[in-house]
N, C-alpha and C. Protein backbone atom coordinates (compact mmCIF):
# COMPACT_ATOMS: atom_id res chain seq x y z
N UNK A 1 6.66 45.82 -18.13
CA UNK A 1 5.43 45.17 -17.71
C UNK A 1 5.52 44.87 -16.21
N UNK A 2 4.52 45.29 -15.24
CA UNK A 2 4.35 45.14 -13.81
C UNK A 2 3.76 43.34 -13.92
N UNK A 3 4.95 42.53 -12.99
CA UNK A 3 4.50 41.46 -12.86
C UNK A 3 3.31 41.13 -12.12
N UNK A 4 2.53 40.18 -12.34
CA UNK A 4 1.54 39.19 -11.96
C UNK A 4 1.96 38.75 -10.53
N UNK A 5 1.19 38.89 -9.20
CA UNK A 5 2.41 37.88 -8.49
C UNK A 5 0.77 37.22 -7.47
N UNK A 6 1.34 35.69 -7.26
CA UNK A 6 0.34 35.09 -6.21
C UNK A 6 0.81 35.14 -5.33
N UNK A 7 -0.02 35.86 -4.04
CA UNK A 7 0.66 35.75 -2.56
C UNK A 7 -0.12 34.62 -1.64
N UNK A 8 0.88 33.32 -1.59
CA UNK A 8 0.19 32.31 -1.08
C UNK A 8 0.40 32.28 0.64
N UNK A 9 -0.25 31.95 1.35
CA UNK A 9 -0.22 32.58 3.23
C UNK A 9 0.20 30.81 3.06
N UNK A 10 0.76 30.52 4.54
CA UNK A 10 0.77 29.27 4.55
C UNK A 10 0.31 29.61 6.38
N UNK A 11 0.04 28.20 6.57
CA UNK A 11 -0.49 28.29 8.08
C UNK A 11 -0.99 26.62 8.86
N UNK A 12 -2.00 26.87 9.81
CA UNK A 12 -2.86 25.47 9.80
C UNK A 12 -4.29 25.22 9.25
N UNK A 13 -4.95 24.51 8.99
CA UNK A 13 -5.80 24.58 9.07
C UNK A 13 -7.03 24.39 10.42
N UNK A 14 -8.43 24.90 10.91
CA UNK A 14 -8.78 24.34 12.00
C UNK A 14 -8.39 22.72 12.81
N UNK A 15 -8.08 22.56 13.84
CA UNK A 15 -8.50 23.53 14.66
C UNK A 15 -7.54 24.73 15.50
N UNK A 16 -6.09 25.05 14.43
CA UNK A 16 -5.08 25.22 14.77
C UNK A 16 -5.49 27.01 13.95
N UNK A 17 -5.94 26.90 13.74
CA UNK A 17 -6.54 28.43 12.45
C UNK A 17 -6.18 30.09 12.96
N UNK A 18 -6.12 30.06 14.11
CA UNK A 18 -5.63 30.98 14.77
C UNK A 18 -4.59 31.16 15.99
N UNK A 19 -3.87 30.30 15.31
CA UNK A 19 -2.45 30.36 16.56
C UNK A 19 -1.57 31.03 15.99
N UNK A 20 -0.64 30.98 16.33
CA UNK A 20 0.27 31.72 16.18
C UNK A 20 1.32 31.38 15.18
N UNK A 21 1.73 29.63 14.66
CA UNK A 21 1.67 29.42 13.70
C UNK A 21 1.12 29.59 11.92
N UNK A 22 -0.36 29.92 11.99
CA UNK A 22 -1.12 30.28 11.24
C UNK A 22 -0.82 31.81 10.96
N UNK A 23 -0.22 33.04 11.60
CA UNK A 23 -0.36 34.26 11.39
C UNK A 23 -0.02 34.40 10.01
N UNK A 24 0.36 33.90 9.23
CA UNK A 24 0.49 33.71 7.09
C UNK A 24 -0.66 33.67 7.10
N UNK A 25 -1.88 33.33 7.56
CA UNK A 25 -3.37 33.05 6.92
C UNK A 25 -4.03 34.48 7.22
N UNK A 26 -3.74 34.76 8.68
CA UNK A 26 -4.14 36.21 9.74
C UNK A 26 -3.94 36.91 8.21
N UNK A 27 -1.99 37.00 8.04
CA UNK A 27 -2.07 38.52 7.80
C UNK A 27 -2.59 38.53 6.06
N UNK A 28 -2.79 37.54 5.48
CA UNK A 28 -3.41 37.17 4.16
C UNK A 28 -4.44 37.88 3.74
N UNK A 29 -5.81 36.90 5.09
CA UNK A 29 -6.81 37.77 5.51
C UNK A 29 -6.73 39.43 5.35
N UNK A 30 -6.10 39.84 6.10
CA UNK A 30 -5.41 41.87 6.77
C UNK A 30 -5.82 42.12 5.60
N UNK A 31 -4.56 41.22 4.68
CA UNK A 31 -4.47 42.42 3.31
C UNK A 31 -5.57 42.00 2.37
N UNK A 32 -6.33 41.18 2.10
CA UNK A 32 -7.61 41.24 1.23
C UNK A 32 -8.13 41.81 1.86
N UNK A 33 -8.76 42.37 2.66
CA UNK A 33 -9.73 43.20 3.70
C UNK A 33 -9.32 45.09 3.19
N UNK A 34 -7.41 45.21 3.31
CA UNK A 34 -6.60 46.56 3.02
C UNK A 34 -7.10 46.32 1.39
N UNK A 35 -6.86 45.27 0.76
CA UNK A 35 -6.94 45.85 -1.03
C UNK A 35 -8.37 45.72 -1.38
N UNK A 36 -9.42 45.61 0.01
CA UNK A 36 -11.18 45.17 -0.63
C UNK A 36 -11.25 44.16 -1.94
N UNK A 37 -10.53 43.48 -1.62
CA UNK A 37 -10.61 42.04 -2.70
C UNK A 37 -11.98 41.50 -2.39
N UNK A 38 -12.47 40.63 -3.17
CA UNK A 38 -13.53 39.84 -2.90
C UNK A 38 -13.29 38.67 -1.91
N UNK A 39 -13.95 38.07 -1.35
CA UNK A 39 -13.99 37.01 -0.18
C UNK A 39 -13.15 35.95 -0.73
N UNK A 40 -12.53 35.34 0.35
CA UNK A 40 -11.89 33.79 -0.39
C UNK A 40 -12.97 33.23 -0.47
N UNK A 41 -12.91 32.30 -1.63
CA UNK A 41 -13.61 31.20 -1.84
C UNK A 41 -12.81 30.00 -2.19
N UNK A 42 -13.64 28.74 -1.91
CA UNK A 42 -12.88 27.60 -1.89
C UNK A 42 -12.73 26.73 -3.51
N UNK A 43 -11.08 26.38 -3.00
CA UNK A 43 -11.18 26.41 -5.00
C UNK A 43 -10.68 24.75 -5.08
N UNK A 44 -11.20 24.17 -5.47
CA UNK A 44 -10.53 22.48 -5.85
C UNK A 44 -9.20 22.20 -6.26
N UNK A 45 -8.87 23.32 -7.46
CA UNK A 45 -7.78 22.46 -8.41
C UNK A 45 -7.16 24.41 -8.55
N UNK A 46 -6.07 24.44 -7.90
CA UNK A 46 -5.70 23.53 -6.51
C UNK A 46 -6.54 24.20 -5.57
N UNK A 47 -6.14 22.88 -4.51
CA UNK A 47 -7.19 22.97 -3.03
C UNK A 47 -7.08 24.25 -2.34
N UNK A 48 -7.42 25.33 -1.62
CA UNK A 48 -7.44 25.84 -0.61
C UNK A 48 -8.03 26.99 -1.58
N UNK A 49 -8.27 27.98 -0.44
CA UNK A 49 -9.01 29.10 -0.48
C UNK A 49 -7.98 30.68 -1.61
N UNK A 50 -9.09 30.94 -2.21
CA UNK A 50 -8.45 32.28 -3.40
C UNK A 50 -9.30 33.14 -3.49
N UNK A 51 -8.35 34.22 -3.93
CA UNK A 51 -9.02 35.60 -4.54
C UNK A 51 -8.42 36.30 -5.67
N UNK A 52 -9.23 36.93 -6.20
CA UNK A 52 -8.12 37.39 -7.53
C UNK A 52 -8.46 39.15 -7.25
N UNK A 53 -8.06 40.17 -7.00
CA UNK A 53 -7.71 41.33 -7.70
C UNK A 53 -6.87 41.83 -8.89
N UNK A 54 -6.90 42.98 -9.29
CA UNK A 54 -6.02 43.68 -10.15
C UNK A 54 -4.62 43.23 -10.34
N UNK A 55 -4.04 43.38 -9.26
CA UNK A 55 -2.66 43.20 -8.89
C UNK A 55 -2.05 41.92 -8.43
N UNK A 56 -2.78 41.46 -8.00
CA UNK A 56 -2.62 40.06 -7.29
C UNK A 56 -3.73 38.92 -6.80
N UNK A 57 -2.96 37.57 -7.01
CA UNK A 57 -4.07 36.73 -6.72
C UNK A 57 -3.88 35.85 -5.21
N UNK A 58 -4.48 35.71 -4.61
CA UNK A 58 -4.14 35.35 -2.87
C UNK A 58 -4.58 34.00 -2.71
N UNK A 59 -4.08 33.11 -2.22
CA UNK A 59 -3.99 31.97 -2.21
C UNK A 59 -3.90 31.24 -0.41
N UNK A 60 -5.34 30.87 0.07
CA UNK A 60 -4.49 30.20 1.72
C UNK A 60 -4.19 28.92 1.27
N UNK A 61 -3.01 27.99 1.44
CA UNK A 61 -2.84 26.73 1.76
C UNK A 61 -3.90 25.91 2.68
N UNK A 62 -4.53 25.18 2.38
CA UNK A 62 -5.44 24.01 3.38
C UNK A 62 -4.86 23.11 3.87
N UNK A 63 -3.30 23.29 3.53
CA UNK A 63 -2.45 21.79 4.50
C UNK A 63 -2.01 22.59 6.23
N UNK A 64 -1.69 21.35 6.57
CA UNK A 64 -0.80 21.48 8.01
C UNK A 64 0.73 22.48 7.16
N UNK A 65 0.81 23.18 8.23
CA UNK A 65 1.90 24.00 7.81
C UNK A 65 3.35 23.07 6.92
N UNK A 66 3.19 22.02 8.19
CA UNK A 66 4.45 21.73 7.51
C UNK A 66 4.90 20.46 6.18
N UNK A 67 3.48 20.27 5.32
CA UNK A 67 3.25 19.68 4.42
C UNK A 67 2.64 21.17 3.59
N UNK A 68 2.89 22.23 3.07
CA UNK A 68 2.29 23.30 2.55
C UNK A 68 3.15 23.03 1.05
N UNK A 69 4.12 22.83 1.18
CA UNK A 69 4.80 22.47 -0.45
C UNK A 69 4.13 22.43 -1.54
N UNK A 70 3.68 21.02 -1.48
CA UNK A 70 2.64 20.51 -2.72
C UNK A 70 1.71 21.30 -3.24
N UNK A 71 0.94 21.68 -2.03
CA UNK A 71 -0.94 22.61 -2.17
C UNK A 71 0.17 24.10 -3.20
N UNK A 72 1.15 24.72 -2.42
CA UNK A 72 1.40 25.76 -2.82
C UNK A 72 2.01 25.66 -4.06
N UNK A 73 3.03 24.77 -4.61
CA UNK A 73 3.50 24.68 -6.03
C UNK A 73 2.53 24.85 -6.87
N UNK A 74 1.74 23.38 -6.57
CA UNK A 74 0.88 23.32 -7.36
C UNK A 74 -0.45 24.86 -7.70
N UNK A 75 -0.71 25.27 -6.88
CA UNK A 75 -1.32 26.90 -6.71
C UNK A 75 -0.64 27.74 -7.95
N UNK A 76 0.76 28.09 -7.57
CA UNK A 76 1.50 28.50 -8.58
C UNK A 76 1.43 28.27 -9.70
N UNK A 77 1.81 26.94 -10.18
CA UNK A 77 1.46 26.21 -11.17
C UNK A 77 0.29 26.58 -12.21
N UNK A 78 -0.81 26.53 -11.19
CA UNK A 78 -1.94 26.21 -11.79
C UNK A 78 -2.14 28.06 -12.24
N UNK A 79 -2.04 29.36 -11.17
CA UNK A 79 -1.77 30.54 -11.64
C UNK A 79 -1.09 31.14 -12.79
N UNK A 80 0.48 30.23 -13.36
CA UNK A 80 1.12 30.80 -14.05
C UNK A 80 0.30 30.50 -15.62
N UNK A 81 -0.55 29.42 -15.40
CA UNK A 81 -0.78 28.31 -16.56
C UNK A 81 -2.25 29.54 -17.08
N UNK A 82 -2.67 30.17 -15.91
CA UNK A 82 -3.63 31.06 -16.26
C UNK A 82 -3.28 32.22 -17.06
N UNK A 83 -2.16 32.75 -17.03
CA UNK A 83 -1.44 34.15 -17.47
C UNK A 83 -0.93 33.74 -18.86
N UNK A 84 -1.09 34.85 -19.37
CA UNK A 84 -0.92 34.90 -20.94
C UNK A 84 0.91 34.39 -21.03
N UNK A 85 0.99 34.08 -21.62
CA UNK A 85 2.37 33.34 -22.21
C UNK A 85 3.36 34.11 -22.03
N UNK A 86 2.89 35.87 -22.40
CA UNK A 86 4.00 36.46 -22.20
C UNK A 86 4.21 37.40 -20.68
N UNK A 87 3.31 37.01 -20.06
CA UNK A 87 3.04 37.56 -18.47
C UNK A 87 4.01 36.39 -17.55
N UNK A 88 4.34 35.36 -17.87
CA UNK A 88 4.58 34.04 -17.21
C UNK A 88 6.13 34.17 -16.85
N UNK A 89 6.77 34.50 -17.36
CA UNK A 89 8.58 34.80 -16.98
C UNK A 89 8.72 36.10 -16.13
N UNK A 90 7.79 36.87 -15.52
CA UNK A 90 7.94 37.85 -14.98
C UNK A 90 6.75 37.81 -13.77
N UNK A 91 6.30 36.85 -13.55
CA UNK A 91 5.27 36.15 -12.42
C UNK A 91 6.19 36.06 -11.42
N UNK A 92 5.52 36.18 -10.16
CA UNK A 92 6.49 36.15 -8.85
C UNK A 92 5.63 35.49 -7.68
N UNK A 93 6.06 34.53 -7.13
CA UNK A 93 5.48 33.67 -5.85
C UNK A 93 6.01 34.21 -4.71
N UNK A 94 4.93 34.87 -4.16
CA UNK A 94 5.47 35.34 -2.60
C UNK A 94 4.78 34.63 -1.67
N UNK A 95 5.51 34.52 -0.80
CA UNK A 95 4.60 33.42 0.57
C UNK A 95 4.82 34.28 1.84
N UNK A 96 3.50 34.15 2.94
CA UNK A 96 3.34 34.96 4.05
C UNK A 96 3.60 33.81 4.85
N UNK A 97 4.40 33.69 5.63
CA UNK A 97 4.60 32.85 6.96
C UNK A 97 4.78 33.37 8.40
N UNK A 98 4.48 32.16 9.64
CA UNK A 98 5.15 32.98 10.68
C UNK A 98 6.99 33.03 11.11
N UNK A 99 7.07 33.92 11.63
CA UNK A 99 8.66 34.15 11.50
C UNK A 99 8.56 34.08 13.20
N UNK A 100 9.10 32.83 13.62
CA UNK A 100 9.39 32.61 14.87
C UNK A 100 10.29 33.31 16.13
N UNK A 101 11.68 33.71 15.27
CA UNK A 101 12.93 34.51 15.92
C UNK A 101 12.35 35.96 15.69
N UNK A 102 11.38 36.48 15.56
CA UNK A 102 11.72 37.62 15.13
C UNK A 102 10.11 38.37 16.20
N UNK A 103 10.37 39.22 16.41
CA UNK A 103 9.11 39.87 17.37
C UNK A 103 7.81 40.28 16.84
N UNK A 104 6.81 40.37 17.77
CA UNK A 104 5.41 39.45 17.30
C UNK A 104 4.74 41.24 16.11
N UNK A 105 4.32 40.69 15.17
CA UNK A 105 4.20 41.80 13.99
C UNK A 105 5.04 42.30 13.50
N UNK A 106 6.16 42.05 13.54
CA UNK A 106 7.33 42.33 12.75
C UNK A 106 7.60 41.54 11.71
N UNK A 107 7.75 42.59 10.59
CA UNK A 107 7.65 42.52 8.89
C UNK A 107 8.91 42.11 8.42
N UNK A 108 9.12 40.89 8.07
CA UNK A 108 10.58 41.08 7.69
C UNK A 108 10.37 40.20 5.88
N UNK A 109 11.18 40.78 4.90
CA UNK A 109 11.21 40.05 3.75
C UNK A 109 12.76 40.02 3.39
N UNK A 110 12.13 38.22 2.69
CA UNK A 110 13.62 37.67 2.27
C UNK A 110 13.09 36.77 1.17
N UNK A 111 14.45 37.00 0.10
CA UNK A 111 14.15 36.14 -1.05
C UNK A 111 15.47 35.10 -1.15
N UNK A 112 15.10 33.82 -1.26
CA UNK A 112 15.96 32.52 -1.12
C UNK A 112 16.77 32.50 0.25
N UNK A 113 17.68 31.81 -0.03
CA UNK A 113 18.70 31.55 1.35
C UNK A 113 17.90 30.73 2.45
N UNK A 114 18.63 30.52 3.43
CA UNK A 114 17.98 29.52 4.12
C UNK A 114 16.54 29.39 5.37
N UNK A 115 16.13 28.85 5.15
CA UNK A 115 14.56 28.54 5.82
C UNK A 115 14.89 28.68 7.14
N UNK A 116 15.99 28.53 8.23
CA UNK A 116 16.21 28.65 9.14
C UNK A 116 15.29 27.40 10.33
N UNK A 117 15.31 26.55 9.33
CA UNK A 117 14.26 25.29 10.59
C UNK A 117 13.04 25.42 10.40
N UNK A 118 12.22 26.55 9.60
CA UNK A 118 11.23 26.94 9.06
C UNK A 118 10.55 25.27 8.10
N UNK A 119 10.02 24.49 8.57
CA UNK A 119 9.51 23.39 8.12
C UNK A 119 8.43 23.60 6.73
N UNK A 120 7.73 25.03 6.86
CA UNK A 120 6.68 24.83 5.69
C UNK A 120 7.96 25.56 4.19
N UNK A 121 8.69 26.25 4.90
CA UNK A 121 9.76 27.09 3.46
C UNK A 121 10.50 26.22 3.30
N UNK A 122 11.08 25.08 3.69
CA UNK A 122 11.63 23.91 3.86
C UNK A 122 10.79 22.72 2.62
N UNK A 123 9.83 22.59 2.92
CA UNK A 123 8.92 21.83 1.99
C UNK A 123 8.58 22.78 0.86
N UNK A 124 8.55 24.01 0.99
CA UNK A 124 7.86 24.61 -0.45
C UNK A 124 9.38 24.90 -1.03
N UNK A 125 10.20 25.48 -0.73
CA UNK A 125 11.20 25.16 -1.63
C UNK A 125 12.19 23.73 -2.30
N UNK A 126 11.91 22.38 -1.58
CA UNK A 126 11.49 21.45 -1.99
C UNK A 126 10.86 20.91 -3.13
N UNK A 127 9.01 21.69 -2.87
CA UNK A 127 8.54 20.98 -4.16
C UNK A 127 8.70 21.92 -5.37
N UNK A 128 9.47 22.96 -5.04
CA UNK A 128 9.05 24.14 -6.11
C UNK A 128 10.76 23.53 -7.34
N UNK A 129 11.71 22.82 -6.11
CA UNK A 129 12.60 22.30 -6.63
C UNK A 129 14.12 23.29 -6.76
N UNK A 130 13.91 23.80 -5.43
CA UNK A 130 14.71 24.72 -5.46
C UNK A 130 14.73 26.32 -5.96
N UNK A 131 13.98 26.52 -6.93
CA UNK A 131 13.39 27.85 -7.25
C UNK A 131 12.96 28.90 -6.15
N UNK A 132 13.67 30.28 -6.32
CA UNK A 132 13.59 30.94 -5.75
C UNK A 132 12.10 32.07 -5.42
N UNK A 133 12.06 32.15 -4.36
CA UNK A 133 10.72 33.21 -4.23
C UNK A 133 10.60 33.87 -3.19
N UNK A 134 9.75 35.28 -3.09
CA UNK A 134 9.98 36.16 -1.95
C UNK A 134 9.21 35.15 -0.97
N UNK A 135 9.46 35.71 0.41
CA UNK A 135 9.22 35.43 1.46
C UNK A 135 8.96 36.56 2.37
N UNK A 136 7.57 36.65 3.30
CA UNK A 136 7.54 38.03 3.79
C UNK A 136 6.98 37.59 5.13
N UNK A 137 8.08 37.05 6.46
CA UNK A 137 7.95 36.62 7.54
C UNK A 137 6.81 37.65 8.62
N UNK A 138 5.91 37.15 9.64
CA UNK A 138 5.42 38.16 10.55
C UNK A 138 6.14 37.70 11.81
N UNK A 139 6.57 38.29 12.23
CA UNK A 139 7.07 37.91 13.88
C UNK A 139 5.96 37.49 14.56
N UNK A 140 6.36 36.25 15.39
CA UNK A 140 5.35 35.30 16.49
C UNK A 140 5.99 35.66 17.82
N UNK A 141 7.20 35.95 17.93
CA UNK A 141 8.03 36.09 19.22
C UNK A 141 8.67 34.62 19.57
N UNK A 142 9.15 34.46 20.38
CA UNK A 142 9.61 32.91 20.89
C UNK A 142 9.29 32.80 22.42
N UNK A 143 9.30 31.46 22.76
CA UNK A 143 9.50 31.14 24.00
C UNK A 143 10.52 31.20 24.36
N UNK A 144 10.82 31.68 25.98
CA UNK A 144 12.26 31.18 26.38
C UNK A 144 12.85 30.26 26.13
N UNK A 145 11.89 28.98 26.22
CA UNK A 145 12.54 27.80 26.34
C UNK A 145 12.53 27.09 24.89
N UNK A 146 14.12 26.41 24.53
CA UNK A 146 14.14 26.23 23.26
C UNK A 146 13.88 24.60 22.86
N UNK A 147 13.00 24.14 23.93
CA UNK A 147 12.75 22.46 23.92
C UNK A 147 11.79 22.49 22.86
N UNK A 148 11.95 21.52 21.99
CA UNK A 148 11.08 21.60 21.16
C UNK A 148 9.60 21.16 21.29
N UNK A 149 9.36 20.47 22.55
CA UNK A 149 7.86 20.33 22.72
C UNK A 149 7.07 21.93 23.34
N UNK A 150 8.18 22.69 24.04
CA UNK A 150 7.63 24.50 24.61
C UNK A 150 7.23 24.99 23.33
N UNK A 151 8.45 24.65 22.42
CA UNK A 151 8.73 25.79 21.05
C UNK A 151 6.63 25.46 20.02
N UNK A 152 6.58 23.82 20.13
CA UNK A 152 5.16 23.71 19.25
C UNK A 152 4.17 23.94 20.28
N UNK A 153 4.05 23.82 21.43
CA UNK A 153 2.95 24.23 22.36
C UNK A 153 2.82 25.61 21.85
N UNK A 154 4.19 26.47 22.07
CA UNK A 154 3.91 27.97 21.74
C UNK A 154 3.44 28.43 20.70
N UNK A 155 3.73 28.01 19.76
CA UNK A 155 3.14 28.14 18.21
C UNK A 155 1.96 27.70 17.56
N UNK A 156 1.63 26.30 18.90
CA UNK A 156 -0.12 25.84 18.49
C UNK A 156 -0.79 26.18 19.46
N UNK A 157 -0.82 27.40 20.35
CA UNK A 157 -1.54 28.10 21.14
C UNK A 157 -2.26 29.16 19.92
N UNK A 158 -3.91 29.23 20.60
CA UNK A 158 -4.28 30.19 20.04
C UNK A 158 -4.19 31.66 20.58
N UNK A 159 -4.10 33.03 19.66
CA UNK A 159 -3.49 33.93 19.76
C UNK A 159 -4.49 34.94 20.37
N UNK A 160 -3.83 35.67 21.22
CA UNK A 160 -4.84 36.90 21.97
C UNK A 160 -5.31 37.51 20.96
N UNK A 161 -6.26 38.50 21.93
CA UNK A 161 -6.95 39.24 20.85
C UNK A 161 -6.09 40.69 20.54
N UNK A 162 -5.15 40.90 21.44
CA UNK A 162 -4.03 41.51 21.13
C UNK A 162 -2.95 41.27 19.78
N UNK A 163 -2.55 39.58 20.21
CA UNK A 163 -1.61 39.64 18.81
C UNK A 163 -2.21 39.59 17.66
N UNK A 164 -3.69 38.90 17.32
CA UNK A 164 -4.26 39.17 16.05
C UNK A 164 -4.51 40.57 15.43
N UNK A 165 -4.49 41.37 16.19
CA UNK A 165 -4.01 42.84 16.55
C UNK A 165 -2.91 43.33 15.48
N UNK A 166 -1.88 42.81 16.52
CA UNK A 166 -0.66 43.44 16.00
C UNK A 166 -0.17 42.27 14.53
N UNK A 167 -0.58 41.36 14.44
CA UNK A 167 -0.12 40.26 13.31
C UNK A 167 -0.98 40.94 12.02
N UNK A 168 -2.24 41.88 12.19
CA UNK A 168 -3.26 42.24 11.25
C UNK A 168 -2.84 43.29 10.50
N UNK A 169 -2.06 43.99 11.94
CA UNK A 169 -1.60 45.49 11.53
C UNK A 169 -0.34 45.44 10.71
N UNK A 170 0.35 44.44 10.68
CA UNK A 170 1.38 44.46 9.45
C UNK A 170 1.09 44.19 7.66
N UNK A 171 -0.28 44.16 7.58
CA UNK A 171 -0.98 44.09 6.26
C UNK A 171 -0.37 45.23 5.37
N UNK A 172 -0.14 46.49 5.80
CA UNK A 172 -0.03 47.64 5.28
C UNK A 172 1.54 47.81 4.82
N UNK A 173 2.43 47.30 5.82
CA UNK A 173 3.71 46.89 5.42
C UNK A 173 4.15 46.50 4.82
N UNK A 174 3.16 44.62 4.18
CA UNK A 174 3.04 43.98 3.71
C UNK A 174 2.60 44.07 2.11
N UNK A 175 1.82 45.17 1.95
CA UNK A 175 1.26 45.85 1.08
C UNK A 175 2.32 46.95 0.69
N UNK A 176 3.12 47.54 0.92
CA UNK A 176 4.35 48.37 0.69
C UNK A 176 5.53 47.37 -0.22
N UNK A 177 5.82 46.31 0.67
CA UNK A 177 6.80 45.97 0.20
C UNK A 177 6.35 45.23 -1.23
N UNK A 178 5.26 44.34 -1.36
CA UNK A 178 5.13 43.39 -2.89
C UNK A 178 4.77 45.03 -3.87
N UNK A 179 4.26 45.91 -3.32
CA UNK A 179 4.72 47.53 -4.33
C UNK A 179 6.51 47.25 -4.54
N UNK A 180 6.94 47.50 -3.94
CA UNK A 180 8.05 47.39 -4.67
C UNK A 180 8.88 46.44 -5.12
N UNK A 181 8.58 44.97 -4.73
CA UNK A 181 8.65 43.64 -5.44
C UNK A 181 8.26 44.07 -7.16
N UNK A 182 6.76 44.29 -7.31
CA UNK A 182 6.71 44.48 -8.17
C UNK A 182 7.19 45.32 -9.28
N UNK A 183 7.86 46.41 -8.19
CA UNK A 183 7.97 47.81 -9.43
C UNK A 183 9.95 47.01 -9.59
N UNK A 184 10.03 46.11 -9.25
CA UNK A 184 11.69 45.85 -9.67
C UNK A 184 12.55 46.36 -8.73
């Protein structure tokens, strides 16, 4: 049986919506647009924006990145509780974030191990309680400077029309790899 999997983006919400932090929401966006899913719409229980296709159901977080835990467990939660009983042990939580160390549209996936200072994988593995789940980073690039007031200026800047560009164009990548998440 091909698992069920929710791909939840984590990011900011306005007025932070397109920085460079947010690129989990960007490349979310990419790929409902690549699989012609239907539009997000806004869902109560739980909060933030969804879509359901064939294959997968897409999920943006409505928190500040680095409170995304809760909104996203609970997302999960509320997804697995939807799937037939025997679909539910073979369900898979993948999360789109930005990947700071790593260069700007660059695809990188990792399942468990450490968040690396990553504050929202930090809180969602937290509320999830330690439970493991893919992770499929986009490169933001870094600042030179590793002060931490440069490092959040850089990350709550909003993004050219270049990097939404290149952060969009990793949808397809993105779309490769939960193919083979899923196929085992």
């Amino acid at each position: 049986m091909t698992p069920r999997m929710l791909i939840a983006s984590i990011g900011n919400p306005p007025p932070y919506a397109l920085t460079l932090h947010s690129a989990g929401h960007v490349l979310s966006s990419a790929l409902l647009s690549l699989l012609a899913y239907p539009p997000f719409s806004r869902s109560t229980s739980p909060a933030g924006l969804t879509t359901t296709g064939t294959e997968y159901t897409l999920y943006q977080s409505p928190t500040l990145m680095n409170v995304s835990g809760k909104p996203v467990a609970a997302a999960y939660k509320a997804f697995l509780k939807h799937l037939p009983p025997d679909e539910r042990p073979s369900a898979k939580l993948v999360v789109l974030h930005d990947e700071l160390e790593s260069p700007l549209g660059k695809i990188k996936m990792k399942i468990g191990g450490s968040a690396k200072g990553h504050n929202g994988i930090k809180d969602i593995t937290k509320a999830l309680g330690g439970a493991e789940f893919v992770r499929i980073g986009v490169g933001i690039g870094r600042p030179e400077s590793r002060e931490s007031r440069d490092v959040a200026s850089f990350v709550l800047r909003k993004m050219t029309a270049g990097e939404l560009t290149r952060v969009r164009d990793g949808a397809g990548e993105v779309l490769m790899i939960l193919e083979k998440v899923r196929s085992g």
